[in-house]
N, C-alpha and C. Protein backbone atom coordinates (compact mmCIF):
# COMPACT_ATOMS: atom_id res chain seq x y z
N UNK A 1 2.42 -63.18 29.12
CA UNK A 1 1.39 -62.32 29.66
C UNK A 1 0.39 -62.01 28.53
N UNK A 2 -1.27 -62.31 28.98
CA UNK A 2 -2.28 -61.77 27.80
C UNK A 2 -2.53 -60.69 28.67
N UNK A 3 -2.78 -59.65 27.77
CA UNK A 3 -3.99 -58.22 27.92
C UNK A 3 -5.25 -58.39 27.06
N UNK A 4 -6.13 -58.53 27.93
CA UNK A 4 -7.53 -58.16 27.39
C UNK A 4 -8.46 -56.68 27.68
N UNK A 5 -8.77 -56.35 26.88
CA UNK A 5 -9.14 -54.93 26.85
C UNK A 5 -10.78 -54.84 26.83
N UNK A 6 -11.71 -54.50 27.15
CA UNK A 6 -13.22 -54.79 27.54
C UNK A 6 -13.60 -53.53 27.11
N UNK A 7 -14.22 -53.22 25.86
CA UNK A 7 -15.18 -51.92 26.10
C UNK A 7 -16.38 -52.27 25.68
N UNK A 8 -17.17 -51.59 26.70
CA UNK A 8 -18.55 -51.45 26.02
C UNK A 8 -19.32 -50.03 26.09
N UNK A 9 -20.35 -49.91 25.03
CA UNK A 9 -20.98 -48.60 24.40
C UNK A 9 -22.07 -48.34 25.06
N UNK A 10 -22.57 -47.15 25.60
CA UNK A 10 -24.39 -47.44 25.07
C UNK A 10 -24.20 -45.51 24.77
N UNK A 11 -24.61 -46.00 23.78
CA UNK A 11 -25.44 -44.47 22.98
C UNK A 11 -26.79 -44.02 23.86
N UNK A 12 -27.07 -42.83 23.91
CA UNK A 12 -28.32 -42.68 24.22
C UNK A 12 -28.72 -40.99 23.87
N UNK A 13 -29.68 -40.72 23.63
CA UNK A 13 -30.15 -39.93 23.03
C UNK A 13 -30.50 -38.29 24.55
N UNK A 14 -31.26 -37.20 24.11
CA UNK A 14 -30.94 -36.02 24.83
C UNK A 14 -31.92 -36.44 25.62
N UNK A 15 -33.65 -36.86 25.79
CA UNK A 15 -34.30 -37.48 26.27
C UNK A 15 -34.09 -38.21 27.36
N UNK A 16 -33.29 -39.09 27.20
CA UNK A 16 -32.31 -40.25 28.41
C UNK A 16 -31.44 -39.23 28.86
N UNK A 17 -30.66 -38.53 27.93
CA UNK A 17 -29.49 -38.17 29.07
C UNK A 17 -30.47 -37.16 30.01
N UNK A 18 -31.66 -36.77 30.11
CA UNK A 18 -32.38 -35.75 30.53
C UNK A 18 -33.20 -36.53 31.97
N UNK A 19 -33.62 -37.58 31.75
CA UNK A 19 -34.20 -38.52 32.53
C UNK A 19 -32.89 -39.16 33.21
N UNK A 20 -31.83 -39.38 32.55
CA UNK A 20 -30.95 -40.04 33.97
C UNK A 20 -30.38 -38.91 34.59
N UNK A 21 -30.07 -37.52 34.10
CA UNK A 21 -29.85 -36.77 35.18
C UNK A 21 -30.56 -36.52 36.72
N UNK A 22 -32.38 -36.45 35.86
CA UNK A 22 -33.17 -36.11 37.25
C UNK A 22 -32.87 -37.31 38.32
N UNK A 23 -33.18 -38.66 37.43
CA UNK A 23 -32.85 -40.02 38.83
C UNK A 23 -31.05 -39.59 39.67
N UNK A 24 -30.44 -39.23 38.69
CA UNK A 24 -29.34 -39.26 39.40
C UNK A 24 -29.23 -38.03 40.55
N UNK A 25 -30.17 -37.17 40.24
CA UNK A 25 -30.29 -36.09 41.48
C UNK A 25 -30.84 -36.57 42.53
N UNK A 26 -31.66 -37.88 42.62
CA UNK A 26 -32.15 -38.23 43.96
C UNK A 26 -31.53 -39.55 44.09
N UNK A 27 -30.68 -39.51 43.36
CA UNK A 27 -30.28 -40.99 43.71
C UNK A 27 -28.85 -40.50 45.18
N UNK A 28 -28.45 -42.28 46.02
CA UNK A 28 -27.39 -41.96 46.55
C UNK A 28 -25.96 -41.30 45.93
N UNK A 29 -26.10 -41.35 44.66
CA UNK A 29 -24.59 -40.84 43.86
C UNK A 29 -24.62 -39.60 43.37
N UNK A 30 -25.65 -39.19 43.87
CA UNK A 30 -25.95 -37.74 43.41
C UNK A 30 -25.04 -36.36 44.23
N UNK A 31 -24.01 -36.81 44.81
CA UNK A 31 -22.86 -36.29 45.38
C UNK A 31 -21.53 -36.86 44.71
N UNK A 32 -21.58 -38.20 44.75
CA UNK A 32 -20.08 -38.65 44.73
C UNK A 32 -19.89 -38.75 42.64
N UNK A 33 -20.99 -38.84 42.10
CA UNK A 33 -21.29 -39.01 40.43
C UNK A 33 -21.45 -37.69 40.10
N UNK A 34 -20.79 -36.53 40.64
CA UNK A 34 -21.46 -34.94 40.11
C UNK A 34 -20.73 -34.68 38.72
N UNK A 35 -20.00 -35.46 38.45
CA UNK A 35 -19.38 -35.20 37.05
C UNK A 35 -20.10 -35.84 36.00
N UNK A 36 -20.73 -37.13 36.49
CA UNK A 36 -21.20 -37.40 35.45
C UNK A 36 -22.97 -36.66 35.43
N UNK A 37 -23.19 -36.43 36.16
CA UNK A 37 -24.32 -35.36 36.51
C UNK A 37 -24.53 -34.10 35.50
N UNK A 38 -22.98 -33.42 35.66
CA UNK A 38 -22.82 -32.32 34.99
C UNK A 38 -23.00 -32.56 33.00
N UNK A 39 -22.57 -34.12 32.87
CA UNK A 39 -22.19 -34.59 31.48
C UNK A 39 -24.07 -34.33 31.28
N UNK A 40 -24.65 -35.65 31.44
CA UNK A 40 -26.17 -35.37 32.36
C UNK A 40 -26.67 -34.60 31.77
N UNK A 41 -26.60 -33.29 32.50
CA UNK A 41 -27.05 -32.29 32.68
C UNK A 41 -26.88 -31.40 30.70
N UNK A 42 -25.60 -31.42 30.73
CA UNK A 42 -25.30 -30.56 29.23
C UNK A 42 -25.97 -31.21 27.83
N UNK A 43 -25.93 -32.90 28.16
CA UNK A 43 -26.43 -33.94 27.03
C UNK A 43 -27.88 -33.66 26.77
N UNK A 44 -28.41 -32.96 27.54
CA UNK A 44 -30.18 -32.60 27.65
C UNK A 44 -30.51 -31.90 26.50
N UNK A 45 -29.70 -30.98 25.76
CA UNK A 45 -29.84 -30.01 24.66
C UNK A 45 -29.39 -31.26 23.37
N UNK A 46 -30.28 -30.95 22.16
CA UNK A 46 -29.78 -31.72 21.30
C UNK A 46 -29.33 -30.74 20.67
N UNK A 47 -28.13 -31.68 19.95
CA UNK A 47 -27.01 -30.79 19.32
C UNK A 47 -27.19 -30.52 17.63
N UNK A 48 -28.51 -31.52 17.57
CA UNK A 48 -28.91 -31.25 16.01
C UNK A 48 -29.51 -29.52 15.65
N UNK A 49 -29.92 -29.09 17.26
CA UNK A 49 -31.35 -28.19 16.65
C UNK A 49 -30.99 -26.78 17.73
N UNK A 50 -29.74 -27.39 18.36
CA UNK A 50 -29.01 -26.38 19.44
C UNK A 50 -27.37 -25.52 19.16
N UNK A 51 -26.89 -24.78 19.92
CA UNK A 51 -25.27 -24.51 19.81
C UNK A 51 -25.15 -25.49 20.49
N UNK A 52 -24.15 -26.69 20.86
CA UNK A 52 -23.60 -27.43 21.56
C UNK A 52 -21.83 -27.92 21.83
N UNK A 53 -21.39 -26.92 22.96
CA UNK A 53 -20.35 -27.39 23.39
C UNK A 53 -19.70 -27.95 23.86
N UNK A 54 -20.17 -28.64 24.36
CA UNK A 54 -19.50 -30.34 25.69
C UNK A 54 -19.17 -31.56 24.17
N UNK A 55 -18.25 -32.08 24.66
CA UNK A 55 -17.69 -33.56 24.38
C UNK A 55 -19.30 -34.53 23.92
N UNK A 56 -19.45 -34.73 22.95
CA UNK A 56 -20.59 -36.14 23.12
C UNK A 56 -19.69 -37.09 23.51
N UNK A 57 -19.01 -37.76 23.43
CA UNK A 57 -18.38 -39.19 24.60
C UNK A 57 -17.69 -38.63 25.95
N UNK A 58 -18.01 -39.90 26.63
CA UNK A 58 -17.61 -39.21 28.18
C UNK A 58 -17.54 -40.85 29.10
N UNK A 59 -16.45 -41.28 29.37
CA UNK A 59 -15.81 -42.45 30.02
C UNK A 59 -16.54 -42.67 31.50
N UNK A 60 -17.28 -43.66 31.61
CA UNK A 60 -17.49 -44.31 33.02
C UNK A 60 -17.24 -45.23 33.75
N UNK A 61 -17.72 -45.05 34.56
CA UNK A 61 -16.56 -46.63 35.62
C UNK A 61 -17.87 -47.78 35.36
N UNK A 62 -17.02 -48.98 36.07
CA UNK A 62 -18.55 -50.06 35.86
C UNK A 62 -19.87 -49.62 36.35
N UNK A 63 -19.50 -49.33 38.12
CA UNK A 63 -20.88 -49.02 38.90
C UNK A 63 -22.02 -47.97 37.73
N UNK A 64 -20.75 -47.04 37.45
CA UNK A 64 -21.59 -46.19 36.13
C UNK A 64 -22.68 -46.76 35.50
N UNK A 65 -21.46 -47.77 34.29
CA UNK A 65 -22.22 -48.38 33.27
C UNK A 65 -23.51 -48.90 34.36
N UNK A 66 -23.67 -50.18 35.10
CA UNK A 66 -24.69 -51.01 35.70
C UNK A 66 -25.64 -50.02 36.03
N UNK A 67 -25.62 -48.62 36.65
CA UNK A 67 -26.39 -48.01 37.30
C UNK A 67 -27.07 -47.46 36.26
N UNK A 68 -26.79 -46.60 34.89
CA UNK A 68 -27.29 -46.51 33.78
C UNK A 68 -28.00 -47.14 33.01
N UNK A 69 -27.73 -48.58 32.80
CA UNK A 69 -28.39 -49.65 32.23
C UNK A 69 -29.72 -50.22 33.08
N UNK A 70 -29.50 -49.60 34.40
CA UNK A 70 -30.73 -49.86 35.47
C UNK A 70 -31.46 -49.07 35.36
N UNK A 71 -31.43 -47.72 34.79
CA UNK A 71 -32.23 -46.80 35.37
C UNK A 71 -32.41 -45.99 33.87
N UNK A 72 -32.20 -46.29 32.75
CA UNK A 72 -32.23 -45.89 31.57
C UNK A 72 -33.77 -46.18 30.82
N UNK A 73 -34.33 -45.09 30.14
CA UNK A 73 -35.42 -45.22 29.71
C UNK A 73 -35.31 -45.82 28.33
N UNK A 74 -36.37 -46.44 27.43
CA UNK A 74 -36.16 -47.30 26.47
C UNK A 74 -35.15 -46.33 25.31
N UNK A 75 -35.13 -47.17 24.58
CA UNK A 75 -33.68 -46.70 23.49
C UNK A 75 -35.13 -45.73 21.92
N UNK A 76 -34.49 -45.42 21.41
CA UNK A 76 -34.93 -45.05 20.44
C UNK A 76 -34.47 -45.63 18.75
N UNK A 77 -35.61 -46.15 18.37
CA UNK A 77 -34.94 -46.80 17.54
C UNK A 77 -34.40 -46.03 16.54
N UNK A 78 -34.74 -44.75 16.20
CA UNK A 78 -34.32 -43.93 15.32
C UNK A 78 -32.83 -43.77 15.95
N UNK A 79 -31.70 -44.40 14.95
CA UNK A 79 -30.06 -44.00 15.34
C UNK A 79 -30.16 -42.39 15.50
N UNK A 80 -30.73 -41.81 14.83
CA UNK A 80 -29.85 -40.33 14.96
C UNK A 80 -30.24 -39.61 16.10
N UNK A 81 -31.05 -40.13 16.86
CA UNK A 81 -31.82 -39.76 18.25
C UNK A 81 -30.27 -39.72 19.19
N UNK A 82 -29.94 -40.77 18.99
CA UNK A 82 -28.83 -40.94 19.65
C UNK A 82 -27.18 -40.71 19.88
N UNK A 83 -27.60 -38.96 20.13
CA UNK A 83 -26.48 -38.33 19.56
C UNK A 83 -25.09 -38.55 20.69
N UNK A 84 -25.28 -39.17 21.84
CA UNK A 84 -23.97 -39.03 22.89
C UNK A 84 -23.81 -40.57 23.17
N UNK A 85 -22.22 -40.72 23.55
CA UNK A 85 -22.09 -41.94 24.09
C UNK A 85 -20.94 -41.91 25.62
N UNK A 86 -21.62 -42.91 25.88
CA UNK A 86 -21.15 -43.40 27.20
C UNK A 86 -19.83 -44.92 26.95
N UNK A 87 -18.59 -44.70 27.25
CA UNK A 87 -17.93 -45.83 27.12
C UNK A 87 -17.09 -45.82 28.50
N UNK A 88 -17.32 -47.60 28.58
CA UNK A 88 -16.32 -48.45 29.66
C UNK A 88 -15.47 -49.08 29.17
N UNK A 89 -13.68 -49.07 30.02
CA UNK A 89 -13.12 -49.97 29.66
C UNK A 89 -12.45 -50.79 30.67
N UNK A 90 -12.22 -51.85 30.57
CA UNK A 90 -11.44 -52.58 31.39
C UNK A 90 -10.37 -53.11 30.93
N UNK A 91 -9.59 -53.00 31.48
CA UNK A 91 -8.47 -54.37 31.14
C UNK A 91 -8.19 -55.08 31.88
N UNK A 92 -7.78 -56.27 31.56
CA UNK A 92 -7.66 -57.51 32.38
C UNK A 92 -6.07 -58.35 31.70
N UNK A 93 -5.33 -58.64 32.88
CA UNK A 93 -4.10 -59.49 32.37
C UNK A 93 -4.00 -60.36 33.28
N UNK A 94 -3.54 -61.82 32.60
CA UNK A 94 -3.40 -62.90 32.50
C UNK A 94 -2.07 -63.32 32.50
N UNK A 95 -0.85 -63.80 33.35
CA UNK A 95 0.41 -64.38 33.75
C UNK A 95 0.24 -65.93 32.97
């Protein structure tokens, strides 16, 4: 038996997490995604220049990841912009 283990990252900064909250309020998942809504929602404050209590990483399913990567505004090239991350994992086994 192989196990393969799949993660992938995307960082994104308070800006994005601020802009995918609003899409995600009119989007269809804007009921059944309220958790990640709420993540969303708290990631809006930057934690450089704020008090900040929430988790910066926070686990999503695929539809997640794809729907994020669809609807995500450009990246910032400055790394430190990009204070929260988003991770997927999969695993996959092989007989």
């Amino acid at each position: 038996m192989i196990i393969y283990a799949l993660i992938m990252i995307l960082k994104i900064s308070s800006k994005q997490a601020l802009d995918l909250e609003l899409k995600l309020n009119t989007s269809p998942y804007s009921r059944t995604w309220i958790d990640l809504g709420d993540i969303l929602y708290a990631w809006r404050i930057d934690p450089r220049y704020n008090e900040f209590t929430h988790d910066t990483n926070y686990k999503i399913t695929t539809a997640q990841y794809e729907w994020i990567k669809q609807n995500i505004i450009g990246y910032s090239t400055n790394v430190s912009d990009n204070q929260f991350t988003f991770f997927m994992k999969d695993s996959f086994v092989f007989t």
